[in-house]
PDB file of N, CA and C in Angstrom:
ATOM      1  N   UNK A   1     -12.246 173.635 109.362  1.00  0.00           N
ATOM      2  CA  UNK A   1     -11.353 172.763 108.628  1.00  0.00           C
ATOM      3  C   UNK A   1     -10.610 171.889 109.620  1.00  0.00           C
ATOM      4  N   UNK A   2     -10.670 170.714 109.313  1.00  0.00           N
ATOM      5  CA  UNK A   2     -10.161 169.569 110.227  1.00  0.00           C
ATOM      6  C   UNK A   2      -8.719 169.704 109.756  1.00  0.00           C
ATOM      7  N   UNK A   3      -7.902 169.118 110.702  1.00  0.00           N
ATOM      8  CA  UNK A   3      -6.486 168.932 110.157  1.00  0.00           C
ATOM      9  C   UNK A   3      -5.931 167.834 110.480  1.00  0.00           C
ATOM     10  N   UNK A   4      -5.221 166.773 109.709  1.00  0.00           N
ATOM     11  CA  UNK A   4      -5.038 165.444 110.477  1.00  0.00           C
ATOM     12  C   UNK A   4      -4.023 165.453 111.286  1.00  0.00           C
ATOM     13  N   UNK A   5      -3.950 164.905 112.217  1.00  0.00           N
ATOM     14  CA  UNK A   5      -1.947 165.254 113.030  1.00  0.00           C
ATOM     15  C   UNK A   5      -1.225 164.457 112.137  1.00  0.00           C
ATOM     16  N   UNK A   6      -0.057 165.181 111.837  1.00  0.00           N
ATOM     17  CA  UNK A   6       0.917 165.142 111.032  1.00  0.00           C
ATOM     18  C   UNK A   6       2.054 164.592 111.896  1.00  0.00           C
ATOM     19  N   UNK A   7       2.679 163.073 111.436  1.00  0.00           N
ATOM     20  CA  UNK A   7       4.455 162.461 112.465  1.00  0.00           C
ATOM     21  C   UNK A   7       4.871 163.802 112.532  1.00  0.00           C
ATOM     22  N   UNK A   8       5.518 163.274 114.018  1.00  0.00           N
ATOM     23  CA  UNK A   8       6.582 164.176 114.010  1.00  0.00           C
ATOM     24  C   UNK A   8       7.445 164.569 113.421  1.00  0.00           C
ATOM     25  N   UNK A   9       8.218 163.264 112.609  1.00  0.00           N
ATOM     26  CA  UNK A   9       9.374 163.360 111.791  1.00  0.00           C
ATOM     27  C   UNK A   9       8.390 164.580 110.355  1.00  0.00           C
ATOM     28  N   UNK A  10       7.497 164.219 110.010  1.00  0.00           N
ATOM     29  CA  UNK A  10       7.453 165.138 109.037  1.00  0.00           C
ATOM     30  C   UNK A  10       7.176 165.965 108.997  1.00  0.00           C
ATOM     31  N   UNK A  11       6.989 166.843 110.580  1.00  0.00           N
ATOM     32  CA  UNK A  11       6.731 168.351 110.730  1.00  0.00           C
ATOM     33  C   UNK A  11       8.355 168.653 111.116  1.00  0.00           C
ATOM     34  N   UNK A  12       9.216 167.896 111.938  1.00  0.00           N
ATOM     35  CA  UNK A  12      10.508 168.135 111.763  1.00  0.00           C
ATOM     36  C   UNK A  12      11.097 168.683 110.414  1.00  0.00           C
ATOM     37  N   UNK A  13      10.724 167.472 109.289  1.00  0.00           N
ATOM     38  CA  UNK A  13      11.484 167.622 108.301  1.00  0.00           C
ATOM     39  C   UNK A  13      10.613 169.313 107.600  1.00  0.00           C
ATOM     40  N   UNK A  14       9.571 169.143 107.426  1.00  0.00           N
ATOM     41  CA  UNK A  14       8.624 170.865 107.199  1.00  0.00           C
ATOM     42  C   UNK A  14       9.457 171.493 108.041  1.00  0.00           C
ATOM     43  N   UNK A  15      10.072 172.041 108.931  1.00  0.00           N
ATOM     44  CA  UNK A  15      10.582 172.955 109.667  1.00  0.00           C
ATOM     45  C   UNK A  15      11.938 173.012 108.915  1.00  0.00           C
ATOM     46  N   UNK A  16      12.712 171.916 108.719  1.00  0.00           N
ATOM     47  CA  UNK A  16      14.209 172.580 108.225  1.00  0.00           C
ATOM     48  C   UNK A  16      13.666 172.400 107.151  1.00  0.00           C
ATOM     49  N   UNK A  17      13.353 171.891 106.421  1.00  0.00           N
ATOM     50  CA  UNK A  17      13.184 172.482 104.927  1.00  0.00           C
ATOM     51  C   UNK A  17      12.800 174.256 104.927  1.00  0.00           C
ATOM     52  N   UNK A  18      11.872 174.489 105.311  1.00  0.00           N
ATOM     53  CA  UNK A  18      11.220 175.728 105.491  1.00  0.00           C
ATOM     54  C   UNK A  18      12.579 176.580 105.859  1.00  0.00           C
ATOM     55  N   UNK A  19      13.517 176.136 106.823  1.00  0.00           N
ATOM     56  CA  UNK A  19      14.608 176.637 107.509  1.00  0.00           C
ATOM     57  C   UNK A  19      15.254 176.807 106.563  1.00  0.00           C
ATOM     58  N   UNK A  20      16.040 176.014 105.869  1.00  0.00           N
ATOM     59  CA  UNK A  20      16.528 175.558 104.807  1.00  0.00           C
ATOM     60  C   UNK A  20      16.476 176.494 103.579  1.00  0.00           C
ATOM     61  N   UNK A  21      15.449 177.167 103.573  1.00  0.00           N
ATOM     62  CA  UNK A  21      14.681 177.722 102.303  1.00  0.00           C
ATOM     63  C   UNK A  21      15.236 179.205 102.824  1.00  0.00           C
ATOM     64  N   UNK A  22      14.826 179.777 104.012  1.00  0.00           N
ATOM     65  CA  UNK A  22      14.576 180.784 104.278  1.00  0.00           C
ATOM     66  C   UNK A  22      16.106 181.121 104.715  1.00  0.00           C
ATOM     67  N   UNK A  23      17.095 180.213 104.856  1.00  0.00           N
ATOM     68  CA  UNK A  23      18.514 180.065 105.235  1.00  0.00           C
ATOM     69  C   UNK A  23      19.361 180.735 103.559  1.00  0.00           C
ATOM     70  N   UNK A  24      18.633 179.534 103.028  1.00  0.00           N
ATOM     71  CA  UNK A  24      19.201 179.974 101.467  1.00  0.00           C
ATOM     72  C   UNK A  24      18.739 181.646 100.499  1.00  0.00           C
ATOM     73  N   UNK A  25      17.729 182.071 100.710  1.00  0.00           N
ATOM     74  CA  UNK A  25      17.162 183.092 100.337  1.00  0.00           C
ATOM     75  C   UNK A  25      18.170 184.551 101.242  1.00  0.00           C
ATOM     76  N   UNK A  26      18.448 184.297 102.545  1.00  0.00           N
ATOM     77  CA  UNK A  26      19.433 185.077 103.332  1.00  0.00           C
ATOM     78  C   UNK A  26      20.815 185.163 102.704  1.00  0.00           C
ATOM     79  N   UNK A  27      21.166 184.221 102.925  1.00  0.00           N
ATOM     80  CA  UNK A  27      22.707 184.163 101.849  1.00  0.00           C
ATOM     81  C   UNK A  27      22.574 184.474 100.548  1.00  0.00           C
ATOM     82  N   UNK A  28      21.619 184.352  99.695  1.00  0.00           N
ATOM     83  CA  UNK A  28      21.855 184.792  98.741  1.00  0.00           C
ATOM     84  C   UNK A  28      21.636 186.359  98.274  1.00  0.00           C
ATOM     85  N   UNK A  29      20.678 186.888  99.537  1.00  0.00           N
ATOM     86  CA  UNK A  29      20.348 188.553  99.911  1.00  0.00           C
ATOM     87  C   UNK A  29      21.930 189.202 100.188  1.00  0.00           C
ATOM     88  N   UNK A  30      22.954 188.877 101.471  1.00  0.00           N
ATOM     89  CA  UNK A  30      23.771 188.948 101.603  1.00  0.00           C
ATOM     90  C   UNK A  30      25.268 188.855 100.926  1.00  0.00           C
ATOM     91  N   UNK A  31      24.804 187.913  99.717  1.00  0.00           N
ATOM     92  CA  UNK A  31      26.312 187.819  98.740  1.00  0.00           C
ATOM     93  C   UNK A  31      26.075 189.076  97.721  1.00  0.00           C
ATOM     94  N   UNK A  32      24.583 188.931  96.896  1.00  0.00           N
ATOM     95  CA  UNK A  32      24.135 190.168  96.305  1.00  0.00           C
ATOM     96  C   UNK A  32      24.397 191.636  97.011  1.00  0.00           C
ATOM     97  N   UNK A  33      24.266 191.866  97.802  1.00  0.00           N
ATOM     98  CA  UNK A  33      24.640 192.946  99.014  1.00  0.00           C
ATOM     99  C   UNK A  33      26.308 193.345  98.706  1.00  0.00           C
ATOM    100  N   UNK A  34      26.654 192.055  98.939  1.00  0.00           N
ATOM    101  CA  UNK A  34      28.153 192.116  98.923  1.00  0.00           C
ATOM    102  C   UNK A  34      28.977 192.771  97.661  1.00  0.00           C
ATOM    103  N   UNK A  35      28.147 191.801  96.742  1.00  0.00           N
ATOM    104  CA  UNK A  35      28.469 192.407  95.514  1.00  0.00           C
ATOM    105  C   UNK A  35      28.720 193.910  95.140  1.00  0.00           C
ATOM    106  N   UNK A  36      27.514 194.260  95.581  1.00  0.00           N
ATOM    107  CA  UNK A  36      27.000 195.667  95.093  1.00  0.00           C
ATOM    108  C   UNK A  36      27.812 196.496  95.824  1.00  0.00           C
ATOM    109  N   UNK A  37      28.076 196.046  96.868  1.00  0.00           N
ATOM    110  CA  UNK A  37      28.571 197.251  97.777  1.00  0.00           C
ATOM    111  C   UNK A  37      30.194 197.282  97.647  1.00  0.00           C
ATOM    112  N   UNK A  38      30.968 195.882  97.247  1.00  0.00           N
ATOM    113  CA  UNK A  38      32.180 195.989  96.889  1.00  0.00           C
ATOM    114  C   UNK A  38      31.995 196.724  95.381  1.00  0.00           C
ATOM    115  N   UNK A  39      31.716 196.431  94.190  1.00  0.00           N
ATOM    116  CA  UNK A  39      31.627 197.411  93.302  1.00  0.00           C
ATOM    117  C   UNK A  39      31.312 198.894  93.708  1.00  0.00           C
ATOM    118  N   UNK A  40      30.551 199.188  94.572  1.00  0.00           N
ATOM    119  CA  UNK A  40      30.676 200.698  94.268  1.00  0.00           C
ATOM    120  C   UNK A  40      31.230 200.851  95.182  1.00  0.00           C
ATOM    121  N   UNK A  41      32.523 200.434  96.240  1.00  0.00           N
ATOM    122  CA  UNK A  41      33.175 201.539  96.863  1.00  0.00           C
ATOM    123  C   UNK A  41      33.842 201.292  95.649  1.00  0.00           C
ATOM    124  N   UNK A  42      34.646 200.080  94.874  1.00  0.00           N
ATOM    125  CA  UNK A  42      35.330 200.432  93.914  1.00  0.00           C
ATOM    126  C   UNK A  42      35.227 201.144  93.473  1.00  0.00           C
ATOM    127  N   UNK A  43      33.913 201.467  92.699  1.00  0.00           N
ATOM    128  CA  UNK A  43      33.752 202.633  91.693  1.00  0.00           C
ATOM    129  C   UNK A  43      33.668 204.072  91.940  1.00  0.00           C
ATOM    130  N   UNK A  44      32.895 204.678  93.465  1.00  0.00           N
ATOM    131  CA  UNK A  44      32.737 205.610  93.493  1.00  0.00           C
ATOM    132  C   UNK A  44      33.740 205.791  94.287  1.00  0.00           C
ATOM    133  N   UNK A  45      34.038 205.224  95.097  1.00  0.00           N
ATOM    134  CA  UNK A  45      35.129 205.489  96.314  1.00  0.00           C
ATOM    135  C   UNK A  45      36.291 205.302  96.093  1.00  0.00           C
ATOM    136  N   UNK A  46      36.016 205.159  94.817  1.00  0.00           N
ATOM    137  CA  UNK A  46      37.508 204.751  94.324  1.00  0.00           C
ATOM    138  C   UNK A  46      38.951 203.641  95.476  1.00  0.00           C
ATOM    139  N   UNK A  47      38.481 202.745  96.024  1.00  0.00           N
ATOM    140  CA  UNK A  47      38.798 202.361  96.312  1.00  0.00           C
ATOM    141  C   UNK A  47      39.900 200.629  96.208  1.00  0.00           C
ATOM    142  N   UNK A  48      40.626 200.544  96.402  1.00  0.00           N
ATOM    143  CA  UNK A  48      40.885 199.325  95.917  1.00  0.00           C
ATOM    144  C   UNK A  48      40.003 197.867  96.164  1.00  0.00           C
ATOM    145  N   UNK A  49      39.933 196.778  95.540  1.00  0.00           N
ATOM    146  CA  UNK A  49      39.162 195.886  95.784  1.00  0.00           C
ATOM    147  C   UNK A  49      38.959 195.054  97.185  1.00  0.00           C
ATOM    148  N   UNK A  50      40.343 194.984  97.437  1.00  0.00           N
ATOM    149  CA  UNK A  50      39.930 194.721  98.909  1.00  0.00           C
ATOM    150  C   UNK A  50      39.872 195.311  99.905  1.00  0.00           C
ATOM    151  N   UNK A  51      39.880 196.878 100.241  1.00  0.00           N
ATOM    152  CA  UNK A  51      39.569 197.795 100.411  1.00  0.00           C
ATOM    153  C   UNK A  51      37.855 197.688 100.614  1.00  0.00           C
ATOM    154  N   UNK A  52      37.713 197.601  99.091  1.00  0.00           N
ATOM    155  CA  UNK A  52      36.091 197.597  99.153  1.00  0.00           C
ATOM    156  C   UNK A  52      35.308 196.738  99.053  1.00  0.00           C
ATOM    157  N   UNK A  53      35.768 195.703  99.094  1.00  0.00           N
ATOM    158  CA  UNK A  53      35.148 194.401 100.253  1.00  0.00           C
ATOM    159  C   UNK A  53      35.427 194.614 101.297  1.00  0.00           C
ATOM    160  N   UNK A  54      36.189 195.306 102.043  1.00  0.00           N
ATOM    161  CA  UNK A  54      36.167 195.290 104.028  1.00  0.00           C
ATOM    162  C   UNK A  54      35.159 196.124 103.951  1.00  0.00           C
ATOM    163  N   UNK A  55      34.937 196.747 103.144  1.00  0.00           N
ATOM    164  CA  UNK A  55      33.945 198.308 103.825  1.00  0.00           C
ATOM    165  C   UNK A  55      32.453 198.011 103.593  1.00  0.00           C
ATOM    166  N   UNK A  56      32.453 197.056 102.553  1.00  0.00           N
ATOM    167  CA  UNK A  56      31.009 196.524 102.260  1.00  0.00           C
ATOM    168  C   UNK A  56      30.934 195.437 103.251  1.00  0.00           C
ATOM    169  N   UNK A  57      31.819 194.357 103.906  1.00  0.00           N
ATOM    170  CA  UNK A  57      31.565 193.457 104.637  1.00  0.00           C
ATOM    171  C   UNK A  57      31.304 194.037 106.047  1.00  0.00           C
ATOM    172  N   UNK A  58      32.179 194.983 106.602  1.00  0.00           N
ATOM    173  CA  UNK A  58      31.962 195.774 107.937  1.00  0.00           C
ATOM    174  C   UNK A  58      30.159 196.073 107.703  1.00  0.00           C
ATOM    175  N   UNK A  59      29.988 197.336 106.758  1.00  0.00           N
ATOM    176  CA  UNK A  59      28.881 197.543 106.875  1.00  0.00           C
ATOM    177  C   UNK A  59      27.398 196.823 107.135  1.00  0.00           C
ATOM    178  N   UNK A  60      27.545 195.885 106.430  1.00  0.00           N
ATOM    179  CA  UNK A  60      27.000 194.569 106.486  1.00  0.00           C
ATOM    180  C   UNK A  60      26.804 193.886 107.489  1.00  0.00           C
ATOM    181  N   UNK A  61      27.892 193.545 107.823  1.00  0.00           N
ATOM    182  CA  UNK A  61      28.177 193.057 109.785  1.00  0.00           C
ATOM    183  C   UNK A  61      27.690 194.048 110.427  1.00  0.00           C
ATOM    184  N   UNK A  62      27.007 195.436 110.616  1.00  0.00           N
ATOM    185  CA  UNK A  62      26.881 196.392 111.393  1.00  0.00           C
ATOM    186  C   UNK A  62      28.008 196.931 111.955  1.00  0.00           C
ATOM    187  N   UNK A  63      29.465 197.068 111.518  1.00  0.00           N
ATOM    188  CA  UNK A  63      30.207 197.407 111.965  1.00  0.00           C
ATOM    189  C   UNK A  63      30.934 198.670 112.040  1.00  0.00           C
ATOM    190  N   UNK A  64      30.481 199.007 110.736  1.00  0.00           N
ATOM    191  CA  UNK A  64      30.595 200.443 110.395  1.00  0.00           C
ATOM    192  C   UNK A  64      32.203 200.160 108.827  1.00  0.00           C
ATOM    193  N   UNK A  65      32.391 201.620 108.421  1.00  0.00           N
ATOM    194  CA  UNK A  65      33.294 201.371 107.440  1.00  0.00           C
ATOM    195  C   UNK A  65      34.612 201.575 107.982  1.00  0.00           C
ATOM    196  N   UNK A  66      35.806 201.019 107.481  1.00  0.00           N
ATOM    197  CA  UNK A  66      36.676 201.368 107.826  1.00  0.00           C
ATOM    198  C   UNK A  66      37.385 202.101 106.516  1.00  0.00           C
ATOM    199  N   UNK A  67      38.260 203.163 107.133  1.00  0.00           N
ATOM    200  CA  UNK A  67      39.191 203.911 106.595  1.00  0.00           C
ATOM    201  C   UNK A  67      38.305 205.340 106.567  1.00  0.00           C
ATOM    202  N   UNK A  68      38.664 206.205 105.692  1.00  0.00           N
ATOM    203  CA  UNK A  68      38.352 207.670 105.349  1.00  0.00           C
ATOM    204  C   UNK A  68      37.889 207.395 103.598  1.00  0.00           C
ATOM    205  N   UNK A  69      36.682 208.356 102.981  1.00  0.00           N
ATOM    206  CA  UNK A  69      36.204 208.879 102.159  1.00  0.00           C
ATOM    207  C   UNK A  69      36.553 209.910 101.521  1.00  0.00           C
ATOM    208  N   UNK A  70      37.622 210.276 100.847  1.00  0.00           N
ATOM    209  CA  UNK A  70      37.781 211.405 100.132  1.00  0.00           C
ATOM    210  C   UNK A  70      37.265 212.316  99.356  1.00  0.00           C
ATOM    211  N   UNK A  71      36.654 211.388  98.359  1.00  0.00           N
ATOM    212  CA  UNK A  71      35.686 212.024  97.435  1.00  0.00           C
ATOM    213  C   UNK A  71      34.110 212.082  97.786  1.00  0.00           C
ATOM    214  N   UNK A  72      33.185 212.875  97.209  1.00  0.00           N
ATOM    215  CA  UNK A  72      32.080 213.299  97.650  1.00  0.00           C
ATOM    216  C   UNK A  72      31.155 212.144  97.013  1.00  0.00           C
ATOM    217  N   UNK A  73      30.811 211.554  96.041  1.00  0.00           N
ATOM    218  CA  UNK A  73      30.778 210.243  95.338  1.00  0.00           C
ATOM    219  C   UNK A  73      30.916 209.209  96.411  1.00  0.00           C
ATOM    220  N   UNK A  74      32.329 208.866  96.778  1.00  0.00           N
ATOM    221  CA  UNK A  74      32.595 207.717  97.820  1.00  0.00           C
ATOM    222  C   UNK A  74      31.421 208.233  99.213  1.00  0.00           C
ATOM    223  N   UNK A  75      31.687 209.469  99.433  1.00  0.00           N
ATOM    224  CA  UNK A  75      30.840 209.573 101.305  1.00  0.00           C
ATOM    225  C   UNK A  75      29.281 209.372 100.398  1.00  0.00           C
ATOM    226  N   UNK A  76      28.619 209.544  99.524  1.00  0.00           N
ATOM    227  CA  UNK A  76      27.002 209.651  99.472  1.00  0.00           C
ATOM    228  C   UNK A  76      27.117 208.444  98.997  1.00  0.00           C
ATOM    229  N   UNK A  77      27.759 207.241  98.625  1.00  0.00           N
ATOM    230  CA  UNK A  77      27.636 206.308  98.690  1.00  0.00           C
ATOM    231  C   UNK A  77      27.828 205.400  99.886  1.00  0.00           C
ATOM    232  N   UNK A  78      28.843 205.758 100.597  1.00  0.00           N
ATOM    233  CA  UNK A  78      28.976 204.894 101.603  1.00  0.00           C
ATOM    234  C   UNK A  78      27.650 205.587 102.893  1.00  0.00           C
ATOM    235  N   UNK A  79      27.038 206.408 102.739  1.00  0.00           N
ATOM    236  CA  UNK A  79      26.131 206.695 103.402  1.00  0.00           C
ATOM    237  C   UNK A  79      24.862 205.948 103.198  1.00  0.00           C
ATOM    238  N   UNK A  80      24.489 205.767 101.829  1.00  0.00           N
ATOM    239  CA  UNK A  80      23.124 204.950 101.239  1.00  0.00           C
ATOM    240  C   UNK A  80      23.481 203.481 101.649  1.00  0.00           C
ATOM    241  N   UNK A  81      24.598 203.063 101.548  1.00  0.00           N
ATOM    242  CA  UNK A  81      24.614 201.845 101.810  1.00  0.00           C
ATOM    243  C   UNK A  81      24.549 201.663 103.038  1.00  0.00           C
ATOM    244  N   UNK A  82      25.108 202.300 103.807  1.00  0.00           N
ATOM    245  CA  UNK A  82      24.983 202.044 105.203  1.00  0.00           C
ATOM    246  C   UNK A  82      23.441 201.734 105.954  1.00  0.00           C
ATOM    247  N   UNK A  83      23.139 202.737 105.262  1.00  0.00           N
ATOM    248  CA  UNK A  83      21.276 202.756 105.277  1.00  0.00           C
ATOM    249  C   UNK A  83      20.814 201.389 105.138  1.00  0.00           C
ATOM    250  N   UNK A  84      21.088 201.101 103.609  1.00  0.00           N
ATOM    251  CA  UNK A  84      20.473 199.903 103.133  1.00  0.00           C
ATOM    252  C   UNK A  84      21.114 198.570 103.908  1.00  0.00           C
ATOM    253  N   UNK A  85      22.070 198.521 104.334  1.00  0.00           N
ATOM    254  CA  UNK A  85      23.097 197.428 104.993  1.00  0.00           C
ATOM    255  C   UNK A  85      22.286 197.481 106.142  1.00  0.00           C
ATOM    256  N   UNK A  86      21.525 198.334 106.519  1.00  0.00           N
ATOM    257  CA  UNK A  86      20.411 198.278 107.847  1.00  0.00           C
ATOM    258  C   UNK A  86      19.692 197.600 108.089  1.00  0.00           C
ATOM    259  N   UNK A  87      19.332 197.709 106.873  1.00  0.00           N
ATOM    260  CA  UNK A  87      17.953 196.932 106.334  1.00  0.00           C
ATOM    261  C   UNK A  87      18.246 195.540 105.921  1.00  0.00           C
ATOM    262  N   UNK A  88      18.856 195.372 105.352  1.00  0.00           N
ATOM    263  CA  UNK A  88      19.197 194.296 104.848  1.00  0.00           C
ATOM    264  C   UNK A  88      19.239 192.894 106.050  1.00  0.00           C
ATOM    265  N   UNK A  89      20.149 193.685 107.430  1.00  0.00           N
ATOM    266  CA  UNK A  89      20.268 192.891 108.345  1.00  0.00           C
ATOM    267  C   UNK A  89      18.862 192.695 109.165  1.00  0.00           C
ATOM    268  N   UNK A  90      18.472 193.693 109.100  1.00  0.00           N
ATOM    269  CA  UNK A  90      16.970 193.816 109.855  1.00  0.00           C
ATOM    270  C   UNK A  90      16.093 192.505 108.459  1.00  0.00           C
ATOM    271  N   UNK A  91      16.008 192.126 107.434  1.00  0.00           N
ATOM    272  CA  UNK A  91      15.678 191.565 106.556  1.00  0.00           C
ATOM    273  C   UNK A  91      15.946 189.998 106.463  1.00  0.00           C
ATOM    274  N   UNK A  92      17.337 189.455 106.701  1.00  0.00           N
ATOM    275  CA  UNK A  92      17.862 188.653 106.873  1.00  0.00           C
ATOM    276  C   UNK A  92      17.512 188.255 108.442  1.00  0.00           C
ATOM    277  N   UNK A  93      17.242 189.329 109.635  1.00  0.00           N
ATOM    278  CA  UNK A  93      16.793 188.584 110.858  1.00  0.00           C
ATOM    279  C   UNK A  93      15.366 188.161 110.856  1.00  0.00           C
ATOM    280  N   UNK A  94      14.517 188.613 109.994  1.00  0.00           N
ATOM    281  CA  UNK A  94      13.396 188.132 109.580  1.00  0.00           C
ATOM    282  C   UNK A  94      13.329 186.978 109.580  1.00  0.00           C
ATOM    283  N   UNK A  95      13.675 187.149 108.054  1.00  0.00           N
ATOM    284  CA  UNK A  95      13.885 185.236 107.338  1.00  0.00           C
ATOM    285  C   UNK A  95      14.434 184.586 108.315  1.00  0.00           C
ATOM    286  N   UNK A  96      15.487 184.132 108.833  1.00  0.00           N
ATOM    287  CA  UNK A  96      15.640 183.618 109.579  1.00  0.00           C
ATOM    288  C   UNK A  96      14.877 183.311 111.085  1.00  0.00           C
ATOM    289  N   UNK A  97      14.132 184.188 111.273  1.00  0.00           N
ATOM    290  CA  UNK A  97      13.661 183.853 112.746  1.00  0.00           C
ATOM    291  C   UNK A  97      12.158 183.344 112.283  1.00  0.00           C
ATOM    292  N   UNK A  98      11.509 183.882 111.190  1.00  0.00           N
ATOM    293  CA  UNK A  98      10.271 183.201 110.682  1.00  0.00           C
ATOM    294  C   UNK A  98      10.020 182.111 110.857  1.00  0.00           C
ATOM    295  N   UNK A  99      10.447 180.920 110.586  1.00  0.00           N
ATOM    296  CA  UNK A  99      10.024 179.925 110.379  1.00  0.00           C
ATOM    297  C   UNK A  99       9.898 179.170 111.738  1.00  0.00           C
ATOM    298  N   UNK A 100      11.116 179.413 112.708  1.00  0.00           N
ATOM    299  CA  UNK A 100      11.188 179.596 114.344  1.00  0.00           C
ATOM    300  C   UNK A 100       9.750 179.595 114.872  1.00  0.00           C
ATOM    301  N   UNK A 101       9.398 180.977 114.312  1.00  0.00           N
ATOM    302  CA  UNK A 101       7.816 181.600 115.322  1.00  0.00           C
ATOM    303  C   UNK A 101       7.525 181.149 114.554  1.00  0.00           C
ATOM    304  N   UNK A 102       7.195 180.665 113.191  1.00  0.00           N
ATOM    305  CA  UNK A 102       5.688 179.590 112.618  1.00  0.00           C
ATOM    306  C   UNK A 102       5.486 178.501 113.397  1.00  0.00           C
ATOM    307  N   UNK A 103       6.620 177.700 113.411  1.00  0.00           N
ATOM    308  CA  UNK A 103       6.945 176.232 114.058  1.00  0.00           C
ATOM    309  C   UNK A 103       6.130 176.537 115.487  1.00  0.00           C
ATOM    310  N   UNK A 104       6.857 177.195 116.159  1.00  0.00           N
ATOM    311  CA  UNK A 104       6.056 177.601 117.739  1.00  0.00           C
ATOM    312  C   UNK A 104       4.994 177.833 117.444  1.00  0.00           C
ATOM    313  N   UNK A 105       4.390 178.656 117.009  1.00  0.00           N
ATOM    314  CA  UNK A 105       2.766 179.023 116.467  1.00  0.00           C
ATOM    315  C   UNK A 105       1.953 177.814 116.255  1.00  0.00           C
ATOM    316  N   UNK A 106       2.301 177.156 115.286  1.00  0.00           N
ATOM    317  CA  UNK A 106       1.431 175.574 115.178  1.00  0.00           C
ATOM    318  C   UNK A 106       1.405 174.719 116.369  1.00  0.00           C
ATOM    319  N   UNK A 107       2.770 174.558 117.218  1.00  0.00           N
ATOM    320  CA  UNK A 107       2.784 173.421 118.241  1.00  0.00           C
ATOM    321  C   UNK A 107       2.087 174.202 119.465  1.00  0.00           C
ATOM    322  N   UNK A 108       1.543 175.580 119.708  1.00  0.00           N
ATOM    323  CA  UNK A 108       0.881 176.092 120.677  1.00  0.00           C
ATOM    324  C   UNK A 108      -0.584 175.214 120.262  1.00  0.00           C
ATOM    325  N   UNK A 109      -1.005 175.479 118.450  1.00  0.00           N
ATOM    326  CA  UNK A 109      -1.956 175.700 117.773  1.00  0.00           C
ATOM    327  C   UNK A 109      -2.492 173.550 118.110  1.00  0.00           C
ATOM    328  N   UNK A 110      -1.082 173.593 117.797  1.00  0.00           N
ATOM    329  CA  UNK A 110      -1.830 172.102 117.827  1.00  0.00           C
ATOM    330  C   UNK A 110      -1.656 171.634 119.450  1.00  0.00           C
ATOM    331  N   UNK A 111      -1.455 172.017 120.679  1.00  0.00           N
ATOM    332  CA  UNK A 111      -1.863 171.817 121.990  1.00  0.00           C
ATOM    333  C   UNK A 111      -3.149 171.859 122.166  1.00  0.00           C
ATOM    334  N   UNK A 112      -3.892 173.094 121.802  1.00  0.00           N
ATOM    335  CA  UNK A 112      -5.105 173.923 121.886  1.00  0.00           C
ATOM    336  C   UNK A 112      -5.905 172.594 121.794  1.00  0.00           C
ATOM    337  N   UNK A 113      -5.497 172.013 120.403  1.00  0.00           N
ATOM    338  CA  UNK A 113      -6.725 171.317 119.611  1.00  0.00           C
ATOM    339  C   UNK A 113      -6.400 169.731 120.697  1.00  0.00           C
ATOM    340  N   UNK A 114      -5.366 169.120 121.113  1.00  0.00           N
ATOM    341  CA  UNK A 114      -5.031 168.123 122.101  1.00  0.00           C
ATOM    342  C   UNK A 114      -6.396 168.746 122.833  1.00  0.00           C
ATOM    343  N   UNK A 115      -6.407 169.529 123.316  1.00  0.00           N
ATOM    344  CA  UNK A 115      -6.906 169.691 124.852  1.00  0.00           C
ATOM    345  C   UNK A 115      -8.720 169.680 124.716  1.00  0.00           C
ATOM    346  N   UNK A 116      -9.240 170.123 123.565  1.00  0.00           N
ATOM    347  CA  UNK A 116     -10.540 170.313 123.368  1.00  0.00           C
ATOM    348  C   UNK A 116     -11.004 169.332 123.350  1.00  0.00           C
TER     349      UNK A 116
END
């Protein structure tokens, strides 16, 4: 399969769009995150609301939770999330670095084909 060379400007603009995309899909992983995780320290951890937004935002940030867990509810929750807040970041460094190594991948891909 032949490929025609594509302006620069419009593999630029393919890259932040792509960026763009994969930028927006992160933030919106991360507010959902947020959500969830401020509701249930509320709920299980009985915690106050902003309370349990620091503890869902720390976690999130990799920072860990702040304050103490009283109830047994609040610690097996703030344990799963912590888990998942793992992932999440490991998830979000994905998306974000993807489109990075595609971009590099093609401009190696399209040297190759310069040189033949």
């Amino acid at each position: 399969m032949v490929r025609s060379q594509a302006q620069p400007d419009s593999v630029r603009r393919h890259f932040l769009q792509h960026l763009g995309r994969q930028a927006l899909w992160s933030t919106l992983l991360v507010i959902g995150s947020l959500i969830v995780g401020t509701v249930g320290f509320h709920t299980w951890a009985k915690q106050a609301w902003l309370d349990a937004f620091l503890n869902a935002s720390m976690l999130l940030g990799g920072m860990g939770p702040v304050g103490e867990f009283r109830n047994a509810p609040g610690k097996l929750f703030a344990a799963l999330y912590a888990l998942y807040a793992g992932l999440v970041f490991l998830v979000v460094a994905g998306l974000l670095i993807a489109p990075v190594i595609h971009h590099v991948l093609h401009r190696f891909h399209m040297e190759d084909t310069k040189q033949s």
